[in-house]
Protein backbone atom coordinates (compact mmCIF):
# COMPACT_ATOMS: atom_id res chain seq x y z
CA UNK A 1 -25.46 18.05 51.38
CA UNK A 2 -28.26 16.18 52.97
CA UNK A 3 -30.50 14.17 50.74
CA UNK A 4 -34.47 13.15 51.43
CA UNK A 5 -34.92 9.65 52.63
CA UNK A 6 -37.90 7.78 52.54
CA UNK A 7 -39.20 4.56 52.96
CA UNK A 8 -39.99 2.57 50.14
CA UNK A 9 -43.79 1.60 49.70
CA UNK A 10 -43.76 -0.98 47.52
CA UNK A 11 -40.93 -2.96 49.75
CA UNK A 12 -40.95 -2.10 53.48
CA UNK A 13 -37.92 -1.78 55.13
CA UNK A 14 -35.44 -0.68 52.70
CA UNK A 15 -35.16 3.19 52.01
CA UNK A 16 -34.14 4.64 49.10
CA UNK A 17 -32.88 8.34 48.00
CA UNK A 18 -34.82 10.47 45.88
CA UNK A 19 -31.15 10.40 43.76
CA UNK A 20 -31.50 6.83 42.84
CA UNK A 21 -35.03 7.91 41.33
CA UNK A 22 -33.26 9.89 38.82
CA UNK A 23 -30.54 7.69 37.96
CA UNK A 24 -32.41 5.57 34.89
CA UNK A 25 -33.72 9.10 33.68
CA UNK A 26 -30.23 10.19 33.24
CA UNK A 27 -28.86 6.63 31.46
CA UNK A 28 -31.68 7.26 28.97
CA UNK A 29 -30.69 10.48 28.48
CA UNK A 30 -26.67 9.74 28.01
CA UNK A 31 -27.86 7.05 25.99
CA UNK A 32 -29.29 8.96 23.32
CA UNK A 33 -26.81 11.60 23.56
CA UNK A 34 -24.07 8.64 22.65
CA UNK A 35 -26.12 7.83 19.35
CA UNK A 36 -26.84 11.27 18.40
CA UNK A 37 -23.04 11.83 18.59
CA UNK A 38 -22.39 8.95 16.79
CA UNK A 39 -24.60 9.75 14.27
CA UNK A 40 -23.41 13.35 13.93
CA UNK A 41 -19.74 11.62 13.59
CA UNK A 42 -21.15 9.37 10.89
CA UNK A 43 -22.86 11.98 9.12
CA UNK A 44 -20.27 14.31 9.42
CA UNK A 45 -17.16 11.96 7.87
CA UNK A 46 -19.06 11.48 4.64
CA UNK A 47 -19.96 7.60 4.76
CA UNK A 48 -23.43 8.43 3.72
CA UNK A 49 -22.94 11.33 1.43
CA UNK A 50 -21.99 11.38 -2.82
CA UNK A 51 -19.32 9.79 -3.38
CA UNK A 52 -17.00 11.64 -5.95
CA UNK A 53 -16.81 11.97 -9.93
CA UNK A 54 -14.06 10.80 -11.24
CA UNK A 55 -11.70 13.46 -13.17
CA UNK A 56 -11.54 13.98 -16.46
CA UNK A 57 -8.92 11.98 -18.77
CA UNK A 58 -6.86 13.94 -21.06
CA UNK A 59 -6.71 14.09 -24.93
CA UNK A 60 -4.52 11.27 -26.56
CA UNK A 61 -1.69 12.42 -28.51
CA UNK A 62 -1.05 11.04 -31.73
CA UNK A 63 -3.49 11.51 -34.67
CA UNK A 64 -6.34 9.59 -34.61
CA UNK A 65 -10.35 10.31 -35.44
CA UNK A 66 -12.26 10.05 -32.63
CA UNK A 67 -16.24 9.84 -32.41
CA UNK A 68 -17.65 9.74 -28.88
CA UNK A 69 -20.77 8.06 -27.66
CA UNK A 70 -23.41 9.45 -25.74
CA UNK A 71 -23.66 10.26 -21.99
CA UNK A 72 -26.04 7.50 -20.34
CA UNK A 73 -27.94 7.93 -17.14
CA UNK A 74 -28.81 5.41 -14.85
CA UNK A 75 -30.62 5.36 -11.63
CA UNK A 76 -29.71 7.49 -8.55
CA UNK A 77 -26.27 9.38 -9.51
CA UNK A 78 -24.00 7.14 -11.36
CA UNK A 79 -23.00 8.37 -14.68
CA UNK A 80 -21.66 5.86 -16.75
CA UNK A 81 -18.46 7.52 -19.02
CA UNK A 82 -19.02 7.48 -22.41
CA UNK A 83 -16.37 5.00 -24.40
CA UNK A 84 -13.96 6.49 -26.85
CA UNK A 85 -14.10 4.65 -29.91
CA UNK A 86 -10.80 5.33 -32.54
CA UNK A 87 -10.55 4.69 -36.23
CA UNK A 88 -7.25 3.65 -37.70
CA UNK A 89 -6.24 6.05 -40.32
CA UNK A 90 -6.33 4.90 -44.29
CA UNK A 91 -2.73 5.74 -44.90
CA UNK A 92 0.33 6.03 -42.40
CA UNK A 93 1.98 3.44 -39.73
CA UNK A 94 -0.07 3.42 -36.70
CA UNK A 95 0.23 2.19 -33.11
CA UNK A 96 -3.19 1.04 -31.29
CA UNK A 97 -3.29 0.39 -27.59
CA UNK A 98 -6.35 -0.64 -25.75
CA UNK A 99 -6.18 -1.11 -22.01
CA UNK A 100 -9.52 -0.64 -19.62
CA UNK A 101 -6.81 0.77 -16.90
CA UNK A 102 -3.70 2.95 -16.95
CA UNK A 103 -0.71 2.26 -19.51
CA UNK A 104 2.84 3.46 -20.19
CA UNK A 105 5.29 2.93 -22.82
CA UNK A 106 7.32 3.10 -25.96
CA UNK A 107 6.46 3.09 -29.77
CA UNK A 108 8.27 4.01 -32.81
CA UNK A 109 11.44 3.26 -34.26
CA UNK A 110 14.98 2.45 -32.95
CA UNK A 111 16.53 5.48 -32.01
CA UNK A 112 13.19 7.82 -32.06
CA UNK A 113 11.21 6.00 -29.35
CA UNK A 114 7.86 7.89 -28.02
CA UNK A 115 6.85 7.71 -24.24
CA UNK A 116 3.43 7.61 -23.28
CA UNK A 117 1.27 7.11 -20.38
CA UNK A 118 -2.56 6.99 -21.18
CA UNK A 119 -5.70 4.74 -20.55
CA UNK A 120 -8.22 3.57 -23.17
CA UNK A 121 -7.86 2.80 -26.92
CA UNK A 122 -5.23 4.55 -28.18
CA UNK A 123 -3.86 5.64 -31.51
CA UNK A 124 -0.33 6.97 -32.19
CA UNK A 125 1.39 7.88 -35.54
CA UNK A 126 5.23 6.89 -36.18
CA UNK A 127 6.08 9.39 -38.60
CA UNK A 128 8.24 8.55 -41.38
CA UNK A 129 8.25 4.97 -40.39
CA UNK A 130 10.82 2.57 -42.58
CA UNK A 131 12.37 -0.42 -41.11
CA UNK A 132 12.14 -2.11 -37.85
CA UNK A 133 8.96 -0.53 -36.01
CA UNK A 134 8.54 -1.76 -32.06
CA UNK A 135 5.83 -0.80 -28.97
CA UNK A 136 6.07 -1.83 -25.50
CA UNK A 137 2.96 -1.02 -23.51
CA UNK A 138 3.26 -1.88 -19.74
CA UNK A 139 -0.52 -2.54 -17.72
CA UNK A 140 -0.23 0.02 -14.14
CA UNK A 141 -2.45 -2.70 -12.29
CA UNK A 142 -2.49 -5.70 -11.00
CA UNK A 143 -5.74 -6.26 -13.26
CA UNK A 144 -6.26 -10.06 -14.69
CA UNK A 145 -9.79 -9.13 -15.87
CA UNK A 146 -8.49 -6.79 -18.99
CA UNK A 147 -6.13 -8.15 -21.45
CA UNK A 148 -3.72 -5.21 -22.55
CA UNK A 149 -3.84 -5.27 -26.73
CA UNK A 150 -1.02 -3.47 -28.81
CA UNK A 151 -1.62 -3.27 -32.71
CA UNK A 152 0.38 -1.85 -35.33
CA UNK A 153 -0.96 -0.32 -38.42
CA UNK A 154 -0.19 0.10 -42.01
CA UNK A 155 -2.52 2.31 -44.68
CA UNK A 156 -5.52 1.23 -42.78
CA UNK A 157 -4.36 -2.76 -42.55
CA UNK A 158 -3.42 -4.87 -39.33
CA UNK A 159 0.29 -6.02 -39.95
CA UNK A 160 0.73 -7.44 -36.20
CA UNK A 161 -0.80 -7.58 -32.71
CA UNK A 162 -0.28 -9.40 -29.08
CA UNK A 163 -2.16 -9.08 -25.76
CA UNK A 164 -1.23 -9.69 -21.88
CA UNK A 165 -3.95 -9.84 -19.01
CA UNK A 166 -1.33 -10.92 -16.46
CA UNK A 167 -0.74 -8.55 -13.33
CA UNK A 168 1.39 -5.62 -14.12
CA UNK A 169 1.65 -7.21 -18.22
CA UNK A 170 3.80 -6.52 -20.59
CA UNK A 171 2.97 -6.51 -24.20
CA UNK A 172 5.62 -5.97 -26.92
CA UNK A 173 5.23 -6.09 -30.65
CA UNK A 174 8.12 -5.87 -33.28
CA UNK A 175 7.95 -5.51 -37.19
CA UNK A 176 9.90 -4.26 -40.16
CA UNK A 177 7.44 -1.90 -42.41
């Protein structure tokens, strides 16, 4: 393949091809292809786009009443969930457990021990409670923000409580009803 040759005008002597003409044409041109790919990539992998809603939590069990506060809205697309907020019953032994993040654990009484894993305040009935009543609630985080609160409950009156905001806390509460 023979290429054209000429003279350069500008400086005499030296010759160049009519390839090295196009050469910055086609760095400009493989330069925007590189950031149009790498904003396709960018684009594509979802760093810009929603990010997610968190899912739903489920019903505590237990009895407890319940009233739920409204939805807010704020700015853009954040959502801010709506707090649970429980009432302790008037009559019955009750276990509360508040915790921002995730708990497990155990309430009731020796030999009929409940096992739970939930988040939030909490309320859960011991049936039939006489004598020694215990809970152990366990935080699922390393969280020192949140102290981790266990209560227990007789006809509507605080009898005990204790709270942990260590990593990974545990909170235990024993008492004879």
């Amino acid at each position: 393949m023979k290429e054209n040759k000429k003279e350069d005008e500008t400086t005499p002597g030296i010759v160049r091809s009519s390839f090295s003409k196009r050469v910055p044409m086609r760095r400009k041109l493989l330069v925007l292809f590189v950031i149009l790919s790498l904003t396709g990539v960018v684009l594509l992998s979802g760093c810009v786009g929603q990010q997610p809603t968190p899912p739903a939590t489920t019903a505590p069990t237990g009895s407890s009443t319940q009233t739920q506060a409204p939805v807010t809205q704020v700015s853009g697309n954040q959502t801010i969930k709506p707090t649970v907020q429980v009432t302790i019953p008037a009559t019955g032994v009750f276990v509360k457990v508040s915790y921002l993040g995730t708990f497990n654990g155990t309430y009731g009484m020796i030999g009929a021990l409940q096992q739970v894993t939930n988040s939030g305040d909490r309320v859960y009935e011991i049936t039939n409670a006489t004598g020694n009543v215990t809970a152990t609630f366990y935080k699922q985080d390393e969280s020192t923000t949140h102290d981790i609160t266990v209560g227990l409950w007789k006809n509507g009156v605080s009898l005990t409580s204790a709270k942990n905001s260590t990593p990974f806390g545990k909170v235990s509460i024993s008492y004879k009803v």
